[in-house]
Protein backbone atom coordinates (compact mmCIF):
# COMPACT_ATOMS: atom_id res chain seq x y z
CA UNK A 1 -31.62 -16.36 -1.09
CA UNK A 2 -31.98 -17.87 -4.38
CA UNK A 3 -30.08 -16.12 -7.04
CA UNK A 4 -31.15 -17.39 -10.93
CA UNK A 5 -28.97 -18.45 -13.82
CA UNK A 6 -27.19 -15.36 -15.73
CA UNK A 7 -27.20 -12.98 -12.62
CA UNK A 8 -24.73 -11.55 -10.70
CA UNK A 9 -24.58 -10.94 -6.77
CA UNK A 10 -22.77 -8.28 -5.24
CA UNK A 11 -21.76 -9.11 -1.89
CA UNK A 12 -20.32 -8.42 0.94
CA UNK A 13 -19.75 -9.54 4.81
CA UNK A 14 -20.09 -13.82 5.57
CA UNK A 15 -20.85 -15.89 2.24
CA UNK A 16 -21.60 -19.47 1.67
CA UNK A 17 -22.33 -20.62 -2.26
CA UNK A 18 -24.54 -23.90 -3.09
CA UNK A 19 -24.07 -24.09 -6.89
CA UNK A 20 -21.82 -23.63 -9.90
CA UNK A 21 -20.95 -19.79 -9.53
CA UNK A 22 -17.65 -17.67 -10.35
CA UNK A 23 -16.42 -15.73 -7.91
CA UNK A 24 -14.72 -12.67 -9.18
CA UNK A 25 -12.84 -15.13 -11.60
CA UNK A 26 -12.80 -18.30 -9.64
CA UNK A 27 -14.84 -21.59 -9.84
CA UNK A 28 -13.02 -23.00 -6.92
CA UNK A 29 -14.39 -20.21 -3.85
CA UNK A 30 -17.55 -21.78 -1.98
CA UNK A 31 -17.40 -19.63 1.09
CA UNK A 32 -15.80 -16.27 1.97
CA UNK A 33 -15.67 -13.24 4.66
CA UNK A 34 -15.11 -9.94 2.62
CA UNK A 35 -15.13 -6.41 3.60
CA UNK A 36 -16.13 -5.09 0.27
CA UNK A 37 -18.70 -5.89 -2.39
CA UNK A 38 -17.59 -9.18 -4.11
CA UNK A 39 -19.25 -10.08 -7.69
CA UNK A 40 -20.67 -13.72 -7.67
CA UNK A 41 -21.69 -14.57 -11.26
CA UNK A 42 -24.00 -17.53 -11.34
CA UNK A 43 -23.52 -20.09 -13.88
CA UNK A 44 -26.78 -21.98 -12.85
CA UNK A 45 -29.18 -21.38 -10.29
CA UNK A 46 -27.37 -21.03 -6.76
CA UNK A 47 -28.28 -20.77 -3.03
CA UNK A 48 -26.46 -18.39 -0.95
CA UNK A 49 -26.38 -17.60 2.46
CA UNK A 50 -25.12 -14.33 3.34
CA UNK A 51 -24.22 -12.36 6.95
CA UNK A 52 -24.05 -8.79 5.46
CA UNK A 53 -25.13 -6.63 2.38
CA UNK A 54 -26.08 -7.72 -1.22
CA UNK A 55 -27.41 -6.17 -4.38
CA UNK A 56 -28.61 -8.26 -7.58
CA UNK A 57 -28.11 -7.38 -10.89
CA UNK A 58 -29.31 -9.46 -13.96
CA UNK A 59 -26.18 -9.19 -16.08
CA UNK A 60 -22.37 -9.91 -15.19
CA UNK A 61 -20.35 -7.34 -14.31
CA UNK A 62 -17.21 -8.56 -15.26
CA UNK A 63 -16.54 -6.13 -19.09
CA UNK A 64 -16.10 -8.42 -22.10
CA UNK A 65 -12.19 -6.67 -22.25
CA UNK A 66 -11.47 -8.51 -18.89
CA UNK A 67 -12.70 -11.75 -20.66
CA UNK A 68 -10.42 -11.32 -23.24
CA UNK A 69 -7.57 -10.41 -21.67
CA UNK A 70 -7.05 -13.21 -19.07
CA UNK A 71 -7.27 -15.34 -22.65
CA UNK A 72 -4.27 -13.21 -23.96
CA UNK A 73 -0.56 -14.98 -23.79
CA UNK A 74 1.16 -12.79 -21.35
CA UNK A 75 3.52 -13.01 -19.16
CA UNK A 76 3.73 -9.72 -17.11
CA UNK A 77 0.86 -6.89 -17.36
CA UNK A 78 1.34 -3.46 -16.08
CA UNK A 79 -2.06 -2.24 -15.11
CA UNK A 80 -2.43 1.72 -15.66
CA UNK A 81 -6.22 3.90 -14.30
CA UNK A 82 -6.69 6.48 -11.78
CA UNK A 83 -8.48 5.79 -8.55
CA UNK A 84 -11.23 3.89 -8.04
CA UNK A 85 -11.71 2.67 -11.62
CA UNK A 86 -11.03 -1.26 -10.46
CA UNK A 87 -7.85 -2.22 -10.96
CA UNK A 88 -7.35 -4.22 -7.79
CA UNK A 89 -10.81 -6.01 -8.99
CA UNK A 90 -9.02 -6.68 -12.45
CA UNK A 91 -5.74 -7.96 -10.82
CA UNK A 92 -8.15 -10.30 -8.33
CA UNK A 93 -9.87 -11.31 -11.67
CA UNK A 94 -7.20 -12.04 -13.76
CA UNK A 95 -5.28 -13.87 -11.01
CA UNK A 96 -7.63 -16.38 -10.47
CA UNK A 97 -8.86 -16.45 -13.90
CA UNK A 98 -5.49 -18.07 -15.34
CA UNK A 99 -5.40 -20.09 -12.73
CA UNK A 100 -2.84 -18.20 -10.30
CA UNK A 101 -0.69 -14.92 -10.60
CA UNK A 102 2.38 -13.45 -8.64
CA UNK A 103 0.63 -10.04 -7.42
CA UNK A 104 3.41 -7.03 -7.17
CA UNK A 105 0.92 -4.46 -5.17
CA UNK A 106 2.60 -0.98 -5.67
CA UNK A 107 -0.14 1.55 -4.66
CA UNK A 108 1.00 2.65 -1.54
CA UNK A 109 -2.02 4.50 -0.79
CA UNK A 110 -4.83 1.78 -0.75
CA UNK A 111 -2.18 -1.09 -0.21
CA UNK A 112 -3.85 -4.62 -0.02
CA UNK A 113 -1.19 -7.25 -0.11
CA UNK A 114 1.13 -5.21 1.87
CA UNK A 115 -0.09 -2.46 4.52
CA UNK A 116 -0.77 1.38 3.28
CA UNK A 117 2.85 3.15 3.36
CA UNK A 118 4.28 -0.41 1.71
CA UNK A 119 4.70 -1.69 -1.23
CA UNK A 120 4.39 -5.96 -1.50
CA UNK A 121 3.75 -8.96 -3.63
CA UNK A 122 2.40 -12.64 -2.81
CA UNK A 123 0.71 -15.56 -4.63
CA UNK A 124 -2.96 -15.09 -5.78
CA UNK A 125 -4.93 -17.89 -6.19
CA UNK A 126 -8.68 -18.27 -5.64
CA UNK A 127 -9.06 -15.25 -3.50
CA UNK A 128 -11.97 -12.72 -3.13
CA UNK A 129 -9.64 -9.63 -2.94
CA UNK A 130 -5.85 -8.86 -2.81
CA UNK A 131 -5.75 -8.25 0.89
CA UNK A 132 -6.27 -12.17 1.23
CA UNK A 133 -2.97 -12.29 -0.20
CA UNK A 134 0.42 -13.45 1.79
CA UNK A 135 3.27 -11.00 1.29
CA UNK A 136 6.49 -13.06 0.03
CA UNK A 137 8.49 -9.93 0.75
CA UNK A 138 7.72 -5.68 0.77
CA UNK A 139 9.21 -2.39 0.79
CA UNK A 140 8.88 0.14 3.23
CA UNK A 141 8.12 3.88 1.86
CA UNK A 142 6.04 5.25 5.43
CA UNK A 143 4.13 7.42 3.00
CA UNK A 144 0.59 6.95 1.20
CA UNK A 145 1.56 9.25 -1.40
CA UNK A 146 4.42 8.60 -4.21
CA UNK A 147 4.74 12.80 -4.99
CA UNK A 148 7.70 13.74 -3.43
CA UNK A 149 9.02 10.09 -2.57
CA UNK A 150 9.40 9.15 -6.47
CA UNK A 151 13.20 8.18 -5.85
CA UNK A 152 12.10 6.11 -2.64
CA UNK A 153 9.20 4.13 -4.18
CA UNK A 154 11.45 3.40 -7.17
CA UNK A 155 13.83 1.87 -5.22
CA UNK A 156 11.15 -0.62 -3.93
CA UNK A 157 10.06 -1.04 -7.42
CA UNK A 158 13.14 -1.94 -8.63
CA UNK A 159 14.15 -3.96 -5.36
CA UNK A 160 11.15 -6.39 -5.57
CA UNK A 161 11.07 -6.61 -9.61
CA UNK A 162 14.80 -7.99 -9.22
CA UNK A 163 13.86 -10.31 -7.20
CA UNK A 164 9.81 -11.49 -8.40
CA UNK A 165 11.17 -11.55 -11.97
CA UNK A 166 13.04 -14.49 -11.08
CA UNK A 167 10.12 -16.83 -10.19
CA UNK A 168 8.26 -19.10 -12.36
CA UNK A 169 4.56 -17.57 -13.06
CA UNK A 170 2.65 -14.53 -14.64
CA UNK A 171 3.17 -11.39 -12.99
CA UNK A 172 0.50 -8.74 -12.39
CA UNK A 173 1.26 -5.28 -11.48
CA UNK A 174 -0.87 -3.45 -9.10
CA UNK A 175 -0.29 0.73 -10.24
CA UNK A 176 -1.40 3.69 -7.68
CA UNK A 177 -4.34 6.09 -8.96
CA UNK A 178 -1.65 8.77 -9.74
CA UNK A 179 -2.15 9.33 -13.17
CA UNK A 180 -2.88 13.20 -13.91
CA UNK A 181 0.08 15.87 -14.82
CA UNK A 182 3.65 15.52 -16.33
CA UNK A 183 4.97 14.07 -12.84
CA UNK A 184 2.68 11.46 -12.84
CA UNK A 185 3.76 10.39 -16.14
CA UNK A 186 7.11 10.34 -15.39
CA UNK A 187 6.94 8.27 -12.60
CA UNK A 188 4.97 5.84 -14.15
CA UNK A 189 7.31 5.54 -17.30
CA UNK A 190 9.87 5.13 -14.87
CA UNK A 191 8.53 1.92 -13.06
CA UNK A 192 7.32 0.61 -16.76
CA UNK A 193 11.13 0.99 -17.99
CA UNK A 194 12.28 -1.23 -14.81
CA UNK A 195 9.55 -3.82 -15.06
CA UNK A 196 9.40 -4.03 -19.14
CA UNK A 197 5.97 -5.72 -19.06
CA UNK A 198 4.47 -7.60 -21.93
CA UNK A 199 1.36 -5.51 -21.96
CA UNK A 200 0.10 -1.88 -20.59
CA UNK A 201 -3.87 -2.63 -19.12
CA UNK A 202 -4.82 0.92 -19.31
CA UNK A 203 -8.53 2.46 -18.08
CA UNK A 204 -7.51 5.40 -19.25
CA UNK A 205 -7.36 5.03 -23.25
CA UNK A 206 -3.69 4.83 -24.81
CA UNK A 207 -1.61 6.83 -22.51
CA UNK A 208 1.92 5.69 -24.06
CA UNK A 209 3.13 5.66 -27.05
CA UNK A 210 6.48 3.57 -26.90
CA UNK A 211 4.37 0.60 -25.11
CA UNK A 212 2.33 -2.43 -26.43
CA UNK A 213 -1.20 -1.08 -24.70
CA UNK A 214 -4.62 -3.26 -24.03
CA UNK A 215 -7.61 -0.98 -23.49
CA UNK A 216 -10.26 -2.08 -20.82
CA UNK A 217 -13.37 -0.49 -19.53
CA UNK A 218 -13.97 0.32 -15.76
CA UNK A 219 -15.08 -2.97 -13.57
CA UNK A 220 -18.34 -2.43 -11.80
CA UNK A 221 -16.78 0.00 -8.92
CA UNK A 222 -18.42 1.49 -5.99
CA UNK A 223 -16.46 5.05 -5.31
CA UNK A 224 -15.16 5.45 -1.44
CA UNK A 225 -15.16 9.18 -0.26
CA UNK A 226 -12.05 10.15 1.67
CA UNK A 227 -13.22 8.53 4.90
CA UNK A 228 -13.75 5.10 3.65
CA UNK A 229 -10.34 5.25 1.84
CA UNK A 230 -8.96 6.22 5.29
CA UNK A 231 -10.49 3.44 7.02
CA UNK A 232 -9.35 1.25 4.51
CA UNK A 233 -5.79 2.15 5.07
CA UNK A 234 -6.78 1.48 8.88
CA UNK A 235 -8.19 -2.00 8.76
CA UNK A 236 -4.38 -2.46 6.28
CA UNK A 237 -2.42 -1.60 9.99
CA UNK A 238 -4.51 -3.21 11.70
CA UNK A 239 -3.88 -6.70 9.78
CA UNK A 240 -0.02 -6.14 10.38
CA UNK A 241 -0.41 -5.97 14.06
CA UNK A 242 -2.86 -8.58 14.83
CA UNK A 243 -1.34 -10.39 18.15
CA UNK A 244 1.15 -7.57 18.66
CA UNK A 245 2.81 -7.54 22.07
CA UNK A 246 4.90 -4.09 23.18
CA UNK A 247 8.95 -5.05 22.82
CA UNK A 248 12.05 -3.39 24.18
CA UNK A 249 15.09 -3.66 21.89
CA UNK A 250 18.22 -2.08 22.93
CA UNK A 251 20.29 0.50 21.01
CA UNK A 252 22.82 -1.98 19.74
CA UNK A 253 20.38 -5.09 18.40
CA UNK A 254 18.98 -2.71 15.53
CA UNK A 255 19.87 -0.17 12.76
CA UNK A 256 17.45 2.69 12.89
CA UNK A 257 16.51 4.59 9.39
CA UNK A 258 16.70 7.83 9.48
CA UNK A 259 19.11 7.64 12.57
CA UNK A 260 17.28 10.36 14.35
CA UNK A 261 18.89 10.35 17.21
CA UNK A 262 22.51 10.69 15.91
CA UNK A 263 24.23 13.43 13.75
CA UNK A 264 25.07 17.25 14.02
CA UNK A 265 23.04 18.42 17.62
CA UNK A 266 21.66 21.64 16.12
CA UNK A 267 19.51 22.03 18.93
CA UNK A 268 20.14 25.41 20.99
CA UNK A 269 20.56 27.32 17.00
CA UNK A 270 17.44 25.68 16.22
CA UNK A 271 15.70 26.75 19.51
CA UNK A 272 16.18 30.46 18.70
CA UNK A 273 14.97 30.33 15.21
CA UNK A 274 11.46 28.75 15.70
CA UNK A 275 10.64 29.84 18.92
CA UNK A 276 9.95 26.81 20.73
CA UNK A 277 11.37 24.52 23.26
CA UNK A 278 13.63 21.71 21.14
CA UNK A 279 14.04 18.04 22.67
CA UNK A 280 16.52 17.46 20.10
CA UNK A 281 17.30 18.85 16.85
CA UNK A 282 19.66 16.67 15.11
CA UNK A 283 21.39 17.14 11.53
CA UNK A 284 22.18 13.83 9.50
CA UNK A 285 22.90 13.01 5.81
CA UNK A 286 20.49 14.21 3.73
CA UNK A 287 17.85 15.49 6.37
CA UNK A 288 16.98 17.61 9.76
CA UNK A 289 14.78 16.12 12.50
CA UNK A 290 13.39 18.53 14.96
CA UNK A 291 11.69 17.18 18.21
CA UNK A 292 9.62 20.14 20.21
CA UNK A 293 8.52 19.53 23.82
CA UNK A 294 5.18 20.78 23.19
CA UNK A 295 3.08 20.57 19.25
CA UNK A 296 4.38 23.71 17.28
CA UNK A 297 3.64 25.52 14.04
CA UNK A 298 6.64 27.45 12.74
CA UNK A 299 6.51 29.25 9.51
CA UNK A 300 6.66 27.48 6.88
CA UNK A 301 9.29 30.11 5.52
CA UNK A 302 11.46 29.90 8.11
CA UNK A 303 11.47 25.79 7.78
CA UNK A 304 12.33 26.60 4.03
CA UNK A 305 15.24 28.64 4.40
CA UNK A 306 16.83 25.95 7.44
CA UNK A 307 17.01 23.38 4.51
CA UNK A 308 18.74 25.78 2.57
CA UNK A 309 21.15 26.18 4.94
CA UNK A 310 21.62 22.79 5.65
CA UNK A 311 21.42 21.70 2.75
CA UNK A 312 19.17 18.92 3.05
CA UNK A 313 16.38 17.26 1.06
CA UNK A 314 14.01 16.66 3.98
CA UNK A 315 13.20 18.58 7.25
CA UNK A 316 11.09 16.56 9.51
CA UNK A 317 9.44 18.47 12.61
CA UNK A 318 7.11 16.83 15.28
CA UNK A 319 6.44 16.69 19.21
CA UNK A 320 7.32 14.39 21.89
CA UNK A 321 4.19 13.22 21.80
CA UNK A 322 3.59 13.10 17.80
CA UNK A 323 6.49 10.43 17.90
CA UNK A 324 4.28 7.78 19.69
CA UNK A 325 2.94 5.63 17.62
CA UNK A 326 4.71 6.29 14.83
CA UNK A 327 4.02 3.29 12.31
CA UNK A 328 7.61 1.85 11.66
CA UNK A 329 9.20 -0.51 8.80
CA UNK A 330 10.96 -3.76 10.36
CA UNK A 331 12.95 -5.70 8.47
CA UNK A 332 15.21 -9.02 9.06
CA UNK A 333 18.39 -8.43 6.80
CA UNK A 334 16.30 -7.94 3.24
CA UNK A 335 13.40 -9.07 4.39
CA UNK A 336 10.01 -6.61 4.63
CA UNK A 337 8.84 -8.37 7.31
CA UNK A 338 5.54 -5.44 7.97
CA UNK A 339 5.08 -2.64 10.27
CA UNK A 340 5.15 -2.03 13.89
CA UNK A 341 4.28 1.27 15.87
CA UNK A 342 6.86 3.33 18.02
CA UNK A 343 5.61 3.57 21.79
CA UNK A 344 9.10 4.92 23.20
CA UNK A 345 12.38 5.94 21.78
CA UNK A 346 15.25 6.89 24.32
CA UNK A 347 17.94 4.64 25.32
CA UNK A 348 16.14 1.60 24.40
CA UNK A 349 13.40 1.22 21.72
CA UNK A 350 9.73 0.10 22.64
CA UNK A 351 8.12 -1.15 19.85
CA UNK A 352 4.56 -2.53 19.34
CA UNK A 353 4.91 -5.36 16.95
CA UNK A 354 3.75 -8.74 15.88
CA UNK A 355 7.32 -9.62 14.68
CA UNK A 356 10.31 -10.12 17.46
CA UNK A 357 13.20 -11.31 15.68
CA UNK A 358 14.34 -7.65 13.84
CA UNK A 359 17.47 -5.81 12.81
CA UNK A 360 16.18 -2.79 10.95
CA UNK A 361 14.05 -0.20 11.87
CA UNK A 362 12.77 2.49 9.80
CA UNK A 363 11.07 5.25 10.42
CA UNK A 364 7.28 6.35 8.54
CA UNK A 365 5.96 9.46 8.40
CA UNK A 366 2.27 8.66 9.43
CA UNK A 367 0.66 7.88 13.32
CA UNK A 368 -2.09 5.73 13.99
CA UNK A 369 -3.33 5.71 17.04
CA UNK A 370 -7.22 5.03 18.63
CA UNK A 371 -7.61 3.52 15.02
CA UNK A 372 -7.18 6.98 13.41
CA UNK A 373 -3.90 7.82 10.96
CA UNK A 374 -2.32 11.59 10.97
CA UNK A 375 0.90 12.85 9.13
CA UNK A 376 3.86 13.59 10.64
CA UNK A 377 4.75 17.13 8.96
CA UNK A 378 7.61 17.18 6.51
CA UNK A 379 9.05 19.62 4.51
């Protein structure tokens, strides 16, 4: 197609570019392979080939607040919307735009430079979207939602701040869509008091009062129901365990987190109290795991008051089979190396993963299997 002076392209699948035209921020991208709709703003009149969908508009959908500030003199911007209002688009934008960014991605949920459940940062640089992005280093949460897992996910934040606020560059933070009620808040004045950015990039007007804030409109976002988020977070795993081969790692070559299979046995008390036929029901610090032989659903009452008695902060409860294909955190001493899935856990560990060399295994609370995620219950 020929695409004239002034217009904008929205595209998405296999792209090749004959002509002066910014891509999403960049003068430097000829070619590209993208999942989602990519803006291509032609400076003069361009050929493009494309393998996949399109839609041509006859103005530039990049907002005249995103133009202003990549010109800004910052060093570190915290950007601040709910979901789906573009903030991944701006960070792509403004990364390329200044010429290259250090990306810290922190929504968990819709994860692009680590995997969903993860928190990671890389390099941008002349890139059509995040999750083109290589992940210097991650955290592992195992959760695509921060309610409930605040303490968790602020340990990652401050765990890779510590460390990206040491290198040379501009820093771009990458927010989740939780933005509604007092929690929300909280949270997010939480990780702004750790990072200490130079400017708040807010979509949502001038949420805080205590913070230098730049106000931007939306970008020009197309909204993804519930199933396209999912399969979103699906194509994430599925980057992380490209070339994966099954491994068995024995007992003693890895730290596993939660330790599941150590602690209290609580098993036979256990037994009698939900009414269902325990593997294992073991008590450790700060939490109960309770493995059933067959899929159960005890009341959620009952599940209450055995945390009370425990006194623990989180009671997890699955089958045999729910533990397959568990999506796990591996790490090599600090290191987020990415996520493997649990095929076996007995004596030995069997572990589907694109990384071998390992010494710490965590635990997530989400299966995917047949290219489909579900939750492992906790309470």
């Amino acid at each position: 197609m020929i695409a004239p002076k002034g217009c904008t392209v929205l595209a998405k699948g296999k792209v090749a570019i004959e002509g002066n035209a910014e891509v999403i921020g960049s003068n430097g991208i000829k070619s590209f392979e993208s999942e989602k709709f990519v803006p291509i703003y032609c400076l003069e009149e361009c050929k493009i080939e494309l393998e996949g969908e399109y839609r041509l508009l006859d103005v530039s959908t990049i907002p005249e607040s995103w133009e202003k500030l990549a010109k800004k003199d910052w060093e570190t911007v915290f950007l601040y919307g709910g979901v789906d209002t573009g903030k991944s688009t701006l960070a792509t934008y403004l990364a390329n735009k200044v010429g290259g960014a250090y990306v810290l991605d922190l929504d968990i949920g819709q994860a692009d430079v680590a995997h969903a459940g993860a928190m990671g940062y890389g390099f941008a640089c002349d890139v059509v979207n995040l999750s083109q992005v290589q992940m210097l280093n991650g955290f592992f949460v195992g959760s695509i939602t921060p309610q409930g897992r605040e303490s968790k996910c602020l340990r990652g934040v401050a765990r890779l701040w510590k460390e990206l606020k040491k290198l040379e560059g501009r820093k771009i933070v990458d927010t989740t869509g939780w933005v509604k009620g007092r929690r929300a808040r909280e949270y997010k004045l939480a990780k702004l008091e750790i990072i200490e950015p130079d400017l708040v990039v807010s979509f949502e007007g001038k949420p805080f009062e205590d913070w230098e804030v730049f106000e931007v409109e939306n970008g020009f976002v197309i909204k993804r129901d519930k199933a396209e988020r999912a399969k979103a977070r699906c194509e994430s795993y599925k980057k992380f365990l490209k070339n994966a081969k099954v491994l068995e790692i024995k007992k003693e070559d890895f730290k596993l987190k939660p330790d599941i299979l150590r602690g209290k046995d609580v098993s036979k008390f256990i037994e009698t109290v939900i009414g269902a036929k325990v593997s294992f029901a073991n008590l450790g610090e700060g939490f109960l795991v309770i493995c059933t032989e067959e899929s159960c659903a005890p009341d959620p009452t009952i599940l209450k008051e055995l945390k009370e008695l425990y006194e623990v902060d989180d009671l997890f409860i699955f089958s045999e089979g729910e533990l397959k294909n568990l999506i796990l955190g591996l790490y090599k001493g600090k290191k987020y190396l990415g996520m493997g899935l649990l095929k076996a856990i007995n004596d030995k560990l069997l572990v589907e993963s694109a990384f071998s060399d390992f010494d710490l295994v965590e635990l997530g609370e989400i299966r995917f299997e047949e290219e489909k995620e579900c939750f492992i219950k906790r309470f």
